[in-house]
Protein backbone atom coordinates (compact mmCIF):
# COMPACT_ATOMS: atom_id res chain seq x y z
CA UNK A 1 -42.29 -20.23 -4.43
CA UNK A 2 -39.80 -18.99 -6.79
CA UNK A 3 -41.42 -15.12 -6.48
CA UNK A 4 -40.83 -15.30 -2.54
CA UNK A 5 -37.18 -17.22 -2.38
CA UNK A 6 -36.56 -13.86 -5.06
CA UNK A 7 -38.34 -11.79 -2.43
CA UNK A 8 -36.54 -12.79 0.34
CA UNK A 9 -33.16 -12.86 -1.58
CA UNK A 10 -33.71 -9.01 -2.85
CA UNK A 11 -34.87 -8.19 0.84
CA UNK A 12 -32.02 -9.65 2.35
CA UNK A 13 -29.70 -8.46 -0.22
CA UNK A 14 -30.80 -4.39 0.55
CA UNK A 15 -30.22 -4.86 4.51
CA UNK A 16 -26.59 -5.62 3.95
CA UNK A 17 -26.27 -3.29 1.19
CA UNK A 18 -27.82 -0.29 3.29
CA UNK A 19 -25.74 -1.88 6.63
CA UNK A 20 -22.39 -1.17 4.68
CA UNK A 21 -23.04 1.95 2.95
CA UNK A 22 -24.07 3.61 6.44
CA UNK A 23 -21.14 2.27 7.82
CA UNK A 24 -19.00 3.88 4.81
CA UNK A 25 -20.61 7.14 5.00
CA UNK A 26 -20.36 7.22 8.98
CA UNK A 27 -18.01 10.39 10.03
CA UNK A 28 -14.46 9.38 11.32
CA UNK A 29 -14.20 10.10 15.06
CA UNK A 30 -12.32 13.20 15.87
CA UNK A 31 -8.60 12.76 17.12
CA UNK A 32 -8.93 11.27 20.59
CA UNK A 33 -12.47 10.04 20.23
CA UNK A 34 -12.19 6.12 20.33
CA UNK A 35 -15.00 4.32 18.46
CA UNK A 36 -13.86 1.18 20.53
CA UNK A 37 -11.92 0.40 23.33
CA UNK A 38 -8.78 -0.73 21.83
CA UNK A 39 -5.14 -1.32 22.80
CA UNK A 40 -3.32 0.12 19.69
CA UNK A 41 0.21 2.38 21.05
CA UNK A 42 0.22 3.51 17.50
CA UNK A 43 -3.42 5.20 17.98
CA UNK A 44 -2.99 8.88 18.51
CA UNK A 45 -0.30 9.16 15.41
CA UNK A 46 -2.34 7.21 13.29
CA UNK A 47 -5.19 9.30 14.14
CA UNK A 48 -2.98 12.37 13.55
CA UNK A 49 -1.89 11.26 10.23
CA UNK A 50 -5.23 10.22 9.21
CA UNK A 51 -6.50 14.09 9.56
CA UNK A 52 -3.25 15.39 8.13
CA UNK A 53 -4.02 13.53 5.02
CA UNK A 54 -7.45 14.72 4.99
CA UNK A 55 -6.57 18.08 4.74
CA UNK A 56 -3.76 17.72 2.48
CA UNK A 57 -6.00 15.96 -0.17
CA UNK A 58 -8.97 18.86 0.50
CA UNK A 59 -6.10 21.84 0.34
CA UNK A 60 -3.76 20.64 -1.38
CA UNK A 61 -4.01 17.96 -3.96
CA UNK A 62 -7.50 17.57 -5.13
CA UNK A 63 -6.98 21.46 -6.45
CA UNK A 64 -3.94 20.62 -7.97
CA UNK A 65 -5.85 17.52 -9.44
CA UNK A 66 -8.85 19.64 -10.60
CA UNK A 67 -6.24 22.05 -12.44
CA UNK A 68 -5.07 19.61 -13.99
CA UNK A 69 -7.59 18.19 -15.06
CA UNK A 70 -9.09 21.58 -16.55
CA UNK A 71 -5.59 22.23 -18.32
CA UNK A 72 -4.32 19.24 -19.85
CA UNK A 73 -6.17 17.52 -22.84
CA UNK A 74 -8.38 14.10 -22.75
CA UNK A 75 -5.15 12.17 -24.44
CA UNK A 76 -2.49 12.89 -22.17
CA UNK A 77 -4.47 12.65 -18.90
CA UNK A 78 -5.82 9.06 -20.64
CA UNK A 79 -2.65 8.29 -22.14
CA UNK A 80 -0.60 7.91 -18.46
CA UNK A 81 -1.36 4.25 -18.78
């Protein structure tokens, strides 16, 4: 009894756990590409902003993080608190 409650618990468990990591690794829809029907006026500049800070943290600050990174010493980039 205790083997299948443990079963069904683990079995269970893995469905939700695969149902949310899809849904975290799903692709964000392209600028103008609802997911849903929605009524949200603030929509197409959120969607705008959203990319914009994509490509800011790809160009931009993940290279300047990485340099960073490669450049200043295990204490001080520890050390920030």
């Amino acid at each position: 009894m205790l083997k299948t409650m443990s079963a069904a618990v683990a079995l269970a468990w893995a469905a939700c756990a695969a149902t949310v990591m899809a849904q975290d690794h799903a692709p964000p829809n392209f600028p103008g590409e609802y997911a849903q029907a929605y009524s949200d006026p603030l929509a197409p500049f959120n969607e705008r902003m959203f990319w914009f800070n994509l490509k800011l943290d790809h160009y931009v600050l993940h290279p300047v993080a990485q340099g960073y990174a490669k450049i200043a010493p295990t204490p001080v980039r520890e050390g920030g608190g």
